[in-house]
ModelCIF file with pLDDT and N, C-alpha, C, O atoms, coordinates in Angstrom:
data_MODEL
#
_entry.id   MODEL 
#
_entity.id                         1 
_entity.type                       polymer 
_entity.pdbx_number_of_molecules   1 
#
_entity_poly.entity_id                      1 
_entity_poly.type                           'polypeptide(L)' 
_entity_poly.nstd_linkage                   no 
_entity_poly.nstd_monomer                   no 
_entity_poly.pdbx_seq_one_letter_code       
;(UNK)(UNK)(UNK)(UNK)(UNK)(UNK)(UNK)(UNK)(UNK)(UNK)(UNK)(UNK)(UNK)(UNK)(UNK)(UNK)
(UNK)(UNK)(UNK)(UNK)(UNK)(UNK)(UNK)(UNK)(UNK)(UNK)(UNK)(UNK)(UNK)(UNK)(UNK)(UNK)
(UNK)(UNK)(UNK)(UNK)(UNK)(UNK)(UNK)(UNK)(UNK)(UNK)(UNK)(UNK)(UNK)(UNK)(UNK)
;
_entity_poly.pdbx_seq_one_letter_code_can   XXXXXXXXXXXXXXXXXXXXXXXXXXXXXXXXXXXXXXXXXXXXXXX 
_entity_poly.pdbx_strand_id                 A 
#
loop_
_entity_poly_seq.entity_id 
_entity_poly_seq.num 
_entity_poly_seq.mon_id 
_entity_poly_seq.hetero 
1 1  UNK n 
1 2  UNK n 
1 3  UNK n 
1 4  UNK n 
1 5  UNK n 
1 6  UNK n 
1 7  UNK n 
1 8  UNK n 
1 9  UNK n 
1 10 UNK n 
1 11 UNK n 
1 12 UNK n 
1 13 UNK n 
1 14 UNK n 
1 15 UNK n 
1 16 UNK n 
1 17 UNK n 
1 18 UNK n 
1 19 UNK n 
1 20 UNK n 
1 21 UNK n 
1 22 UNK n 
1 23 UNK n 
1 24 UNK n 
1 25 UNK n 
1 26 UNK n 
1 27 UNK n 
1 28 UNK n 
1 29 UNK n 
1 30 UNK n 
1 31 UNK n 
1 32 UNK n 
1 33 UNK n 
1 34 UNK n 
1 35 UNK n 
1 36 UNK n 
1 37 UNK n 
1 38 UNK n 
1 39 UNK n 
1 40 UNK n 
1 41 UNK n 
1 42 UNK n 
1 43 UNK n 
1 44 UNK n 
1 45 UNK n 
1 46 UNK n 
1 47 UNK n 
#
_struct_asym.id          A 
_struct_asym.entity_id   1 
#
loop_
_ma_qa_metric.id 
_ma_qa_metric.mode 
_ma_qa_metric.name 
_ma_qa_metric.software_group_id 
_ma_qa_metric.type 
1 global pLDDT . pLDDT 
2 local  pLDDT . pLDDT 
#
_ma_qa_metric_global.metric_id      1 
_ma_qa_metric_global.metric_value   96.38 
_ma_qa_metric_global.model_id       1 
_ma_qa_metric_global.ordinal_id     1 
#
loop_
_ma_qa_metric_local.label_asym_id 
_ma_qa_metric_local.label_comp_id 
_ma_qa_metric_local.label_seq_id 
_ma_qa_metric_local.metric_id 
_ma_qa_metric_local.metric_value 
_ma_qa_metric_local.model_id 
_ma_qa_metric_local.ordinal_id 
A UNK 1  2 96.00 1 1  
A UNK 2  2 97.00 1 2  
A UNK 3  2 98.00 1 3  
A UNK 4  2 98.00 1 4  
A UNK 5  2 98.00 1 5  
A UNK 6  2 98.00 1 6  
A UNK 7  2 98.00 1 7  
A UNK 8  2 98.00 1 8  
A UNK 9  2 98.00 1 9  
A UNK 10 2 98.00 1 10 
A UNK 11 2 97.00 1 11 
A UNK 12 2 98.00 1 12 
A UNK 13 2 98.00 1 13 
A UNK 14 2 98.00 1 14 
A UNK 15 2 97.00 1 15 
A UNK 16 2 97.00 1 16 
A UNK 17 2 98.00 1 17 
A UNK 18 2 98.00 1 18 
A UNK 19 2 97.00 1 19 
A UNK 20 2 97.00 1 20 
A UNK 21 2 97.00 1 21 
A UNK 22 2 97.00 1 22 
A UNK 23 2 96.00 1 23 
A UNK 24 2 96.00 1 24 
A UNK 25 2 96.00 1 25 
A UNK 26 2 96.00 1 26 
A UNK 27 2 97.00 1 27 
A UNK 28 2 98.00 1 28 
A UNK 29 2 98.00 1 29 
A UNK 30 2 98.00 1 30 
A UNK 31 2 96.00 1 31 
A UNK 32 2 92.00 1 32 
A UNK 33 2 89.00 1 33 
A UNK 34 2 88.00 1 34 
A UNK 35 2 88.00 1 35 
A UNK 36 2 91.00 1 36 
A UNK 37 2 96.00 1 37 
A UNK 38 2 96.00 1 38 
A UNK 39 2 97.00 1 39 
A UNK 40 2 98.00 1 40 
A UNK 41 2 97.00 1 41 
A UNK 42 2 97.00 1 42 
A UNK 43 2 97.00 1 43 
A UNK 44 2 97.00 1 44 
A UNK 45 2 96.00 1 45 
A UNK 46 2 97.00 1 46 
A UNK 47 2 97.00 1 47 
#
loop_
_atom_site.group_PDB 
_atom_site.id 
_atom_site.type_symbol 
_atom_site.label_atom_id 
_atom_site.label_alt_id 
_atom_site.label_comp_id 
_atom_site.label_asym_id 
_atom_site.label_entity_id 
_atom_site.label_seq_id 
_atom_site.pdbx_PDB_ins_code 
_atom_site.Cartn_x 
_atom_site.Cartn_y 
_atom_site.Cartn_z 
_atom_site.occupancy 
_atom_site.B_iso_or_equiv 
_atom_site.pdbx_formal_charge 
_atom_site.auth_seq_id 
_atom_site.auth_comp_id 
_atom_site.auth_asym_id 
_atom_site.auth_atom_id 
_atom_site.pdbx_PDB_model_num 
ATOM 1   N N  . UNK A 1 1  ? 36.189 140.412 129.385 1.00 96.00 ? 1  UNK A N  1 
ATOM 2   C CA . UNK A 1 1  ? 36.011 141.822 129.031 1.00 96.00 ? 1  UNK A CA 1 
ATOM 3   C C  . UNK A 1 1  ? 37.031 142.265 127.983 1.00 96.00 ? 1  UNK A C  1 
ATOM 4   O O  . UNK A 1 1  ? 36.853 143.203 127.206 1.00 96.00 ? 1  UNK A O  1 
ATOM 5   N N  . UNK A 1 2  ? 38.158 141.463 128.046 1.00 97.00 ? 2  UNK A N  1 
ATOM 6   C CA . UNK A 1 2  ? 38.762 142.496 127.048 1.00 97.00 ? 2  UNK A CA 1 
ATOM 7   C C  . UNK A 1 2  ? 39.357 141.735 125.976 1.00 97.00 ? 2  UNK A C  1 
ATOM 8   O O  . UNK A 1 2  ? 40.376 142.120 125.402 1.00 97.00 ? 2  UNK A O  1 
ATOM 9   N N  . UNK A 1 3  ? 38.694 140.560 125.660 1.00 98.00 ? 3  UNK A N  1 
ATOM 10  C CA . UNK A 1 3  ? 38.355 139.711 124.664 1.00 98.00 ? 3  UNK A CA 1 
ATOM 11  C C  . UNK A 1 3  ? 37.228 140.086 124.077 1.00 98.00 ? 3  UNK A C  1 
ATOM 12  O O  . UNK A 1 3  ? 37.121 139.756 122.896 1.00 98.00 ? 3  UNK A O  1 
ATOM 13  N N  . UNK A 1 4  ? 36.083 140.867 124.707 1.00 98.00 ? 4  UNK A N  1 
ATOM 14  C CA . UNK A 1 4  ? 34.829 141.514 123.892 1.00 98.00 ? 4  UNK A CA 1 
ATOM 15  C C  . UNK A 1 4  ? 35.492 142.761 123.663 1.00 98.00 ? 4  UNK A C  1 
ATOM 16  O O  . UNK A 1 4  ? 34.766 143.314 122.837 1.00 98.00 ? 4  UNK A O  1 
ATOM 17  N N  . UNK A 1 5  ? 36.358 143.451 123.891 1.00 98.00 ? 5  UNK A N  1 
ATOM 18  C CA . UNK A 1 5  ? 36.591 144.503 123.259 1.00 98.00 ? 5  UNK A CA 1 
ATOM 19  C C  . UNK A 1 5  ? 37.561 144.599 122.180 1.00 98.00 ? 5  UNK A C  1 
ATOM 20  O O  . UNK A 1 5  ? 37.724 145.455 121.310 1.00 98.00 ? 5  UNK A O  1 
ATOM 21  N N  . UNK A 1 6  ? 38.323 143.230 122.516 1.00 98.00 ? 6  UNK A N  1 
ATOM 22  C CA . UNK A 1 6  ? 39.428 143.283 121.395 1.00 98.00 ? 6  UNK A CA 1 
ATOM 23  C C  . UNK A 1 6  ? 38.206 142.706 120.130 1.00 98.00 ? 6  UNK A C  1 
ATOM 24  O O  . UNK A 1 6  ? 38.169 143.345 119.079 1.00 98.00 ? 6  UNK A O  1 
ATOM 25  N N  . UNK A 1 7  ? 37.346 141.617 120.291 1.00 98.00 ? 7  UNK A N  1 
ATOM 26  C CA . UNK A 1 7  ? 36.565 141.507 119.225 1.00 98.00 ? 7  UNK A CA 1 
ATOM 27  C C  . UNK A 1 7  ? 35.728 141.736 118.757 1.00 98.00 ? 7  UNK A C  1 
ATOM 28  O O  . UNK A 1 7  ? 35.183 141.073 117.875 1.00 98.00 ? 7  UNK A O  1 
ATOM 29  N N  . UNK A 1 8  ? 35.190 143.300 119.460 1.00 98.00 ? 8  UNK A N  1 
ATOM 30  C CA . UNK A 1 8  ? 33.429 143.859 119.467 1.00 98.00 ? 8  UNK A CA 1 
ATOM 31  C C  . UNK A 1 8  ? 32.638 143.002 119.735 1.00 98.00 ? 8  UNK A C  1 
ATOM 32  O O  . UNK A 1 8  ? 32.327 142.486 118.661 1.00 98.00 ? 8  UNK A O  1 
ATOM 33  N N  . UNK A 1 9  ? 31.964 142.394 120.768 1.00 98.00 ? 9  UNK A N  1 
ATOM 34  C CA . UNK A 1 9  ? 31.461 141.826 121.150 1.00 98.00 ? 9  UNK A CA 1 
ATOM 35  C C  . UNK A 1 9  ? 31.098 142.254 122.115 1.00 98.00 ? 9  UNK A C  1 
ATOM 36  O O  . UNK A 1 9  ? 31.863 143.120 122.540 1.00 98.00 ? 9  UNK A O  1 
ATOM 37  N N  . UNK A 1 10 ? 29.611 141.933 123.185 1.00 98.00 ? 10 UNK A N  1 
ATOM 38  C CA . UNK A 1 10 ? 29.831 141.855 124.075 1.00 98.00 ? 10 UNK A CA 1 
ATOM 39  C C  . UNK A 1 10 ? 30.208 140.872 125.031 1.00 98.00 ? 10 UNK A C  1 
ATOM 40  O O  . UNK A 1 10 ? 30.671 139.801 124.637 1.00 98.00 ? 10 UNK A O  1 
ATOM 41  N N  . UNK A 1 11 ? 30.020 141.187 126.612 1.00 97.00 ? 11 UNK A N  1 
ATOM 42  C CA . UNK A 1 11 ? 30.734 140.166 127.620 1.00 97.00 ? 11 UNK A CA 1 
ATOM 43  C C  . UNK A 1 11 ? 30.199 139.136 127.507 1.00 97.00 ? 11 UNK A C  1 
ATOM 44  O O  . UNK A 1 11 ? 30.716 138.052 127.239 1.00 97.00 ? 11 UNK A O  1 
ATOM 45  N N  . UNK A 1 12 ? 28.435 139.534 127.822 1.00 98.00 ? 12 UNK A N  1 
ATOM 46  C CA . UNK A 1 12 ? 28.172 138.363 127.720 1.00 98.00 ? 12 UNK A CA 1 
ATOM 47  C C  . UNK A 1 12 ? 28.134 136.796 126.472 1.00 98.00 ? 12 UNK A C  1 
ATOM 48  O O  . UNK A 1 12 ? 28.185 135.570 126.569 1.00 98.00 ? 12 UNK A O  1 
ATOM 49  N N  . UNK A 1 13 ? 28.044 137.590 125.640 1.00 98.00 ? 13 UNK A N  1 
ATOM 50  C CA . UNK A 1 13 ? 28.121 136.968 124.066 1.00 98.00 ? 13 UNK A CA 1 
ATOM 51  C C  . UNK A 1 13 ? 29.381 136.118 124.321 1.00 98.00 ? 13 UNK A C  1 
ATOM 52  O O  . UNK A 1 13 ? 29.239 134.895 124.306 1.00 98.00 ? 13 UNK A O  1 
ATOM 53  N N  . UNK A 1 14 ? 30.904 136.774 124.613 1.00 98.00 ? 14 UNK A N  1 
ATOM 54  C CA . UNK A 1 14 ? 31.662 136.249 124.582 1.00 98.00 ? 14 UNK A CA 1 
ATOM 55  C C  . UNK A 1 14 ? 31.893 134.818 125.869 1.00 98.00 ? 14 UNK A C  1 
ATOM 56  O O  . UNK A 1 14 ? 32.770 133.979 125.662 1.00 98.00 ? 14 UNK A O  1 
ATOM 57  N N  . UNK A 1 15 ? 31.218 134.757 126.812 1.00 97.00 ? 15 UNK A N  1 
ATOM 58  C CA . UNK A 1 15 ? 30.546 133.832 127.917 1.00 97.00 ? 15 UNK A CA 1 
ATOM 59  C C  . UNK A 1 15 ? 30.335 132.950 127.175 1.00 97.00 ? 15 UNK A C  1 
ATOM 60  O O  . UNK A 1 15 ? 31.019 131.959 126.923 1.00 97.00 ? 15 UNK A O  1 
ATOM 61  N N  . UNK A 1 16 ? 29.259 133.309 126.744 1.00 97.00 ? 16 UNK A N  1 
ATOM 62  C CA . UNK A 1 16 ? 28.212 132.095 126.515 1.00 97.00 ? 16 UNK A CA 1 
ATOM 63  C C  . UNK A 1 16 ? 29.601 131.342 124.845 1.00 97.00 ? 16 UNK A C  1 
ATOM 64  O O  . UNK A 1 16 ? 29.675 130.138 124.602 1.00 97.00 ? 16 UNK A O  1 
ATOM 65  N N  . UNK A 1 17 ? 30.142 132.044 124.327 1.00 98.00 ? 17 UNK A N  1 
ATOM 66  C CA . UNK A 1 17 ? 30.771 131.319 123.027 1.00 98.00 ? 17 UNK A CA 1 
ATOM 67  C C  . UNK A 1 17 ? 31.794 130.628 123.992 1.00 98.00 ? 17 UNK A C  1 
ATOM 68  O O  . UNK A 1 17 ? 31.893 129.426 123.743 1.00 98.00 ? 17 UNK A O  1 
ATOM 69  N N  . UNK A 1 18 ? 32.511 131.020 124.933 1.00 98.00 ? 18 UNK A N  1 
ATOM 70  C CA . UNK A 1 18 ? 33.371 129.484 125.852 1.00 98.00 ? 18 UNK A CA 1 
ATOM 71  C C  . UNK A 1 18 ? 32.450 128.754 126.031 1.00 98.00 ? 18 UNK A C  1 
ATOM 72  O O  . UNK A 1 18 ? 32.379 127.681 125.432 1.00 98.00 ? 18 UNK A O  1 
ATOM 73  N N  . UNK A 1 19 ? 31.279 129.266 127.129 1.00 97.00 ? 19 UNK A N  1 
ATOM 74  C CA . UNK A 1 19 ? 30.335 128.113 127.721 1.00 97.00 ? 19 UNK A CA 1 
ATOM 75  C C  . UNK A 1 19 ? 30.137 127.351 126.843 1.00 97.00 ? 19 UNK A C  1 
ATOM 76  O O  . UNK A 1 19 ? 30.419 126.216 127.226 1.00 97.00 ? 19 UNK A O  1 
ATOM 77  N N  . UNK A 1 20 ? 29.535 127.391 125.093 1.00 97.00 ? 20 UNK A N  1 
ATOM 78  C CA . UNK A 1 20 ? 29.159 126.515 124.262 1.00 97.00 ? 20 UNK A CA 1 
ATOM 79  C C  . UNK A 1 20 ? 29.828 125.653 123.802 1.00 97.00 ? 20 UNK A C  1 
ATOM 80  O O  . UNK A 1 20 ? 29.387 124.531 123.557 1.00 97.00 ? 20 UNK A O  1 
ATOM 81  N N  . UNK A 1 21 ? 31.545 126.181 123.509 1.00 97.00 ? 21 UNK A N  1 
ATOM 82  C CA . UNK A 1 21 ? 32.771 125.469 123.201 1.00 97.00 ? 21 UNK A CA 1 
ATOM 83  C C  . UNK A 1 21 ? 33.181 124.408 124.199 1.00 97.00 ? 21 UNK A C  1 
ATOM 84  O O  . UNK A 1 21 ? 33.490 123.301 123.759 1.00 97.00 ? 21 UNK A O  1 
ATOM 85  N N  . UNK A 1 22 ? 33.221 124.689 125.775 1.00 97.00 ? 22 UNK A N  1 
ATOM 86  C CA . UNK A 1 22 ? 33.359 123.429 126.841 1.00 97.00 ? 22 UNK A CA 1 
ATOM 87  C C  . UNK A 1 22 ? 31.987 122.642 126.717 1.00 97.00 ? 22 UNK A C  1 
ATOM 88  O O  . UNK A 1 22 ? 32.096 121.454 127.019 1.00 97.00 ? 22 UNK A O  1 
ATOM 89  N N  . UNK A 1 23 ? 30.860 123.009 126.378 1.00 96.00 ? 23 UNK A N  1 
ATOM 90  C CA . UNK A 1 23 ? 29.724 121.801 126.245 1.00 96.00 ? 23 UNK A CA 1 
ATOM 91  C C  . UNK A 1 23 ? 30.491 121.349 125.256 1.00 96.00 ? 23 UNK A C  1 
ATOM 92  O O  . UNK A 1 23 ? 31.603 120.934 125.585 1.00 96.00 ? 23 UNK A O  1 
ATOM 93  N N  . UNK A 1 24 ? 30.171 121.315 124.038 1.00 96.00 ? 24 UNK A N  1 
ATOM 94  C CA . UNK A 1 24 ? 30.596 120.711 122.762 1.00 96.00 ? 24 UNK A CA 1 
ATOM 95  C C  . UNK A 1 24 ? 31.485 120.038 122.655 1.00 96.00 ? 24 UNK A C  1 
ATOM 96  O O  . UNK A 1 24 ? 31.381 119.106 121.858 1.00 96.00 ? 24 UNK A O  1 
ATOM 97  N N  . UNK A 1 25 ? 33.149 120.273 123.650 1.00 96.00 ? 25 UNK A N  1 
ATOM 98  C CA . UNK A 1 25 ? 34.076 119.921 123.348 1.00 96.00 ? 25 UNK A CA 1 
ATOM 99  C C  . UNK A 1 25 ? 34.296 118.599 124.888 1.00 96.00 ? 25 UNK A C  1 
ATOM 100 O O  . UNK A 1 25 ? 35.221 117.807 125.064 1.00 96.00 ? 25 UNK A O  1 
ATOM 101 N N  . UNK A 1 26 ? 33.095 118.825 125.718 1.00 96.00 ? 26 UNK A N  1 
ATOM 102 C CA . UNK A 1 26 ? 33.223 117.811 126.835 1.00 96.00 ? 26 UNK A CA 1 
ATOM 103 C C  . UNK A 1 26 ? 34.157 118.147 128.305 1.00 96.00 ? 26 UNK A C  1 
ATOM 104 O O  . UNK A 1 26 ? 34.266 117.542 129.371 1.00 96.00 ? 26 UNK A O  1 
ATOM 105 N N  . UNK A 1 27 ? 34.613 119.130 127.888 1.00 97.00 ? 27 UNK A N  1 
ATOM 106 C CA . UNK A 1 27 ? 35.846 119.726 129.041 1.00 97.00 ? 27 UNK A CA 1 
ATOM 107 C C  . UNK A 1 27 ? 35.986 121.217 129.494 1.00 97.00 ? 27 UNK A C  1 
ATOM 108 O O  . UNK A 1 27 ? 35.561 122.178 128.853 1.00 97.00 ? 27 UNK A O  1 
ATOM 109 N N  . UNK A 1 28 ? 36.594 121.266 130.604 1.00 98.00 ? 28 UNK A N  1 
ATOM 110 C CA . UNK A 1 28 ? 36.324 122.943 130.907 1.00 98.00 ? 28 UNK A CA 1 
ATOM 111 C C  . UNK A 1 28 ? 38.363 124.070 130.115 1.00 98.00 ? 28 UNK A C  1 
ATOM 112 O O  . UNK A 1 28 ? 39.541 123.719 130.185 1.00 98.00 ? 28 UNK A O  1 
ATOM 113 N N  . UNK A 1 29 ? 37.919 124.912 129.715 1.00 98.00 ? 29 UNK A N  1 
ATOM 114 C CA . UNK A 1 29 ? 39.053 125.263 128.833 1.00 98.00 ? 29 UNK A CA 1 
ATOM 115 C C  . UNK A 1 29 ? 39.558 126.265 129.796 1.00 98.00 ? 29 UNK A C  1 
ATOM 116 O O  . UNK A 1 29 ? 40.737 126.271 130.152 1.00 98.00 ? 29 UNK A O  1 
ATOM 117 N N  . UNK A 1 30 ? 38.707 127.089 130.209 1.00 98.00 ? 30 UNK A N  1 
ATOM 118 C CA . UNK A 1 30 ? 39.214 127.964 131.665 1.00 98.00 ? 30 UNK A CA 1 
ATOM 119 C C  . UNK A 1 30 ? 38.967 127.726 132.812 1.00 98.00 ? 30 UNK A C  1 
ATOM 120 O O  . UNK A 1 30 ? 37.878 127.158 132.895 1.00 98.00 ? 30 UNK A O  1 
ATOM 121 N N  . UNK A 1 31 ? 39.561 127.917 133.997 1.00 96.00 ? 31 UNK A N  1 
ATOM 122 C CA . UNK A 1 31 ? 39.305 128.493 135.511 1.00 96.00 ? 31 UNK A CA 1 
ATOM 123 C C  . UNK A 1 31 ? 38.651 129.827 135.337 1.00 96.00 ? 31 UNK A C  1 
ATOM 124 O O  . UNK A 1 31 ? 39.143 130.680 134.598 1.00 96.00 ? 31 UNK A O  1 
ATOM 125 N N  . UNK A 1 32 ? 37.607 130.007 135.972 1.00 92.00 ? 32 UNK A N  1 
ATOM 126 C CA . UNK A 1 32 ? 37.380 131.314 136.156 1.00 92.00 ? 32 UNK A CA 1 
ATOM 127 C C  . UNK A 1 32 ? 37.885 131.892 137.614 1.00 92.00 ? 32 UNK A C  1 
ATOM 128 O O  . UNK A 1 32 ? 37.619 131.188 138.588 1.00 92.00 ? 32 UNK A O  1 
ATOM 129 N N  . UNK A 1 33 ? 38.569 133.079 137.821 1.00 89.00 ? 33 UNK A N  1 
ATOM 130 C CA . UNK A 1 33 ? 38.759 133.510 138.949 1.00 89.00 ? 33 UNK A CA 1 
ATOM 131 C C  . UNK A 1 33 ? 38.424 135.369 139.527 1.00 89.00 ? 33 UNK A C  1 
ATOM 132 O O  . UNK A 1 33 ? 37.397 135.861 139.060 1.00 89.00 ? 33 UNK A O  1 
ATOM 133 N N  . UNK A 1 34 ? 39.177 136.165 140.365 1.00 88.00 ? 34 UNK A N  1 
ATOM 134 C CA . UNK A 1 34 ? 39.032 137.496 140.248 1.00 88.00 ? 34 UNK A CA 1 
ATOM 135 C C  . UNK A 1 34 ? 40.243 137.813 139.494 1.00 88.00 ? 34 UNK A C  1 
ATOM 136 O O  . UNK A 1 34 ? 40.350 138.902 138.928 1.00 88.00 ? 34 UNK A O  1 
ATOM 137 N N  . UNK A 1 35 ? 41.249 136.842 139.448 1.00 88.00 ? 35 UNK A N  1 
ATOM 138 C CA . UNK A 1 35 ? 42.292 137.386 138.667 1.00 88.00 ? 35 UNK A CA 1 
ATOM 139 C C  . UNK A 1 35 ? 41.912 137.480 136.774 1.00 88.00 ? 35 UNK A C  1 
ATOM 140 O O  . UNK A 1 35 ? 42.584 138.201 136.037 1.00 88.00 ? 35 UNK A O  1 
ATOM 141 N N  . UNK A 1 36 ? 41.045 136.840 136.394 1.00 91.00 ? 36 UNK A N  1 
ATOM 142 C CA . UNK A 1 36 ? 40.861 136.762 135.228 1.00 91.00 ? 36 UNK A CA 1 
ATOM 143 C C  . UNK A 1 36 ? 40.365 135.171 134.642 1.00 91.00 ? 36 UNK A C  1 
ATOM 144 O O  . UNK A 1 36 ? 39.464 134.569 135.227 1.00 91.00 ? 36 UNK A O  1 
ATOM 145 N N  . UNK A 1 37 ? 40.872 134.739 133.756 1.00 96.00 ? 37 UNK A N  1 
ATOM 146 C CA . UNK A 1 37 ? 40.652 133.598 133.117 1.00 96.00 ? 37 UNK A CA 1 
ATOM 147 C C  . UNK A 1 37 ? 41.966 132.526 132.901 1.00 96.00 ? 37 UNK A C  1 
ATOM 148 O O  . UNK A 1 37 ? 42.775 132.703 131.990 1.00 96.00 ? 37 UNK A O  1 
ATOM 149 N N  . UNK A 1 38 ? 42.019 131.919 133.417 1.00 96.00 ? 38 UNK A N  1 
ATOM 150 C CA . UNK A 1 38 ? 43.652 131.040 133.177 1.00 96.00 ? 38 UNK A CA 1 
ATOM 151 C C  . UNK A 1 38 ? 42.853 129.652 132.692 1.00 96.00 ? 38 UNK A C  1 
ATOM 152 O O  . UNK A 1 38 ? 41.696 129.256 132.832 1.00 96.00 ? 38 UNK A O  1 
ATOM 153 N N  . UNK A 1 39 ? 44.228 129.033 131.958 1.00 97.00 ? 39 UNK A N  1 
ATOM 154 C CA . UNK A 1 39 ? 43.842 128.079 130.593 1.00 97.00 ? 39 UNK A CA 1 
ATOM 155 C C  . UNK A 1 39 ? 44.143 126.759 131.804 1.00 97.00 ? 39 UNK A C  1 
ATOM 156 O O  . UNK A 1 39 ? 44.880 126.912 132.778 1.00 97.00 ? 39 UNK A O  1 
ATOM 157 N N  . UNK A 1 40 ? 43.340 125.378 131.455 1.00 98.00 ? 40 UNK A N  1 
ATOM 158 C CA . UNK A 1 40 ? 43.412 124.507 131.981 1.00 98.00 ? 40 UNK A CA 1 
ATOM 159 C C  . UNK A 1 40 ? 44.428 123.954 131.500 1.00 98.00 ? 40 UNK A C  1 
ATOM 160 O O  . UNK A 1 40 ? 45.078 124.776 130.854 1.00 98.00 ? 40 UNK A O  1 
ATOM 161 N N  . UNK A 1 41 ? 44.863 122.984 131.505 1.00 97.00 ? 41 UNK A N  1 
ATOM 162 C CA . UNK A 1 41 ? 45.977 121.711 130.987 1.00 97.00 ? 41 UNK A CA 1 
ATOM 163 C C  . UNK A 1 41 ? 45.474 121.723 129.627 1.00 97.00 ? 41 UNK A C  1 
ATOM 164 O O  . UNK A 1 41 ? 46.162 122.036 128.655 1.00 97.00 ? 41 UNK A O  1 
ATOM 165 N N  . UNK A 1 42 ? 43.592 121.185 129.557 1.00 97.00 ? 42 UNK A N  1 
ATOM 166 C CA . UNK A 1 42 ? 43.132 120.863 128.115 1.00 97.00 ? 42 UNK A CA 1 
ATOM 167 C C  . UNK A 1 42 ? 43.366 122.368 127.195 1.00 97.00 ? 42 UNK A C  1 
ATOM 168 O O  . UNK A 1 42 ? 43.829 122.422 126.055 1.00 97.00 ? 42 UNK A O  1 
ATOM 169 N N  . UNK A 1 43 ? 42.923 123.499 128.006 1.00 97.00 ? 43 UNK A N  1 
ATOM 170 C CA . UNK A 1 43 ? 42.683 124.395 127.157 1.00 97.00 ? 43 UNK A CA 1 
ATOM 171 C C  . UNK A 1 43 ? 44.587 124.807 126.706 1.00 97.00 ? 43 UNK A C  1 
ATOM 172 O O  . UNK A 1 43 ? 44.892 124.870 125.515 1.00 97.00 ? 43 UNK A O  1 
ATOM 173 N N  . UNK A 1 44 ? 45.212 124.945 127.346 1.00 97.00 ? 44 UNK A N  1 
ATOM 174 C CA . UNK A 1 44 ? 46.425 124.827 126.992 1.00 97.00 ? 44 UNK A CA 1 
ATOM 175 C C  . UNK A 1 44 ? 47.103 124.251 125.760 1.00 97.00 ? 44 UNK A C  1 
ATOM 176 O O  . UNK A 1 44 ? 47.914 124.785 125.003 1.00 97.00 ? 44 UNK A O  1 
ATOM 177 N N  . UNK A 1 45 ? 46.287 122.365 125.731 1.00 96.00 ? 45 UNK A N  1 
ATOM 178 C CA . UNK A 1 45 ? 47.041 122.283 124.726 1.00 96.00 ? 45 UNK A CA 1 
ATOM 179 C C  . UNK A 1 45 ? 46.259 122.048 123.628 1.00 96.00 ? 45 UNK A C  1 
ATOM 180 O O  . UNK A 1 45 ? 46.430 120.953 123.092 1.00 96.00 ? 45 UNK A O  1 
ATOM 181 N N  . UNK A 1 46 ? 45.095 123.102 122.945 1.00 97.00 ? 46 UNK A N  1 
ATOM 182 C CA . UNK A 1 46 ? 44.017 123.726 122.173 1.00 97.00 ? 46 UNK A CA 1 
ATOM 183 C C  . UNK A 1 46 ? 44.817 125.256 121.968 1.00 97.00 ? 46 UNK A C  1 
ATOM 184 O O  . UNK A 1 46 ? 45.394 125.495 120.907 1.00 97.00 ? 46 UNK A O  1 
ATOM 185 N N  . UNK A 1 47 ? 44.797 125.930 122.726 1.00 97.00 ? 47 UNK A N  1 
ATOM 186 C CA . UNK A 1 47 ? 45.477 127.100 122.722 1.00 97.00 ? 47 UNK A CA 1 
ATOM 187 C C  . UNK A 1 47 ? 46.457 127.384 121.274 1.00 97.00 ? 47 UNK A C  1 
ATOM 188 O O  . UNK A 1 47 ? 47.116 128.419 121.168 1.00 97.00 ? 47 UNK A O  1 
#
């Protein structure tokens, strides 16, 4: 959510552009949780 607002986007738009980036790239870049989004090891060292 506030990655679509910092980039006008919406939520879902911004979903589906991770979802497409972990297909493509073979690996998962976030945890999803209720706390938010935290970076894996891989997405970490992409970051």
């Amino acid at each position: 959510l506030a990655a679509s607002r910092h980039l006008g986007l919406t939520q879902p738009t911004v979903g589906r552009h991770i979802d497409l980036l972990e297909e493509r790239l073979g690996f998962t870049l976030f945890t999803r949780g209720r706390e938010g989004m935290r970076l894996t090891d891989k997405g970490s060292d992409l970051v």
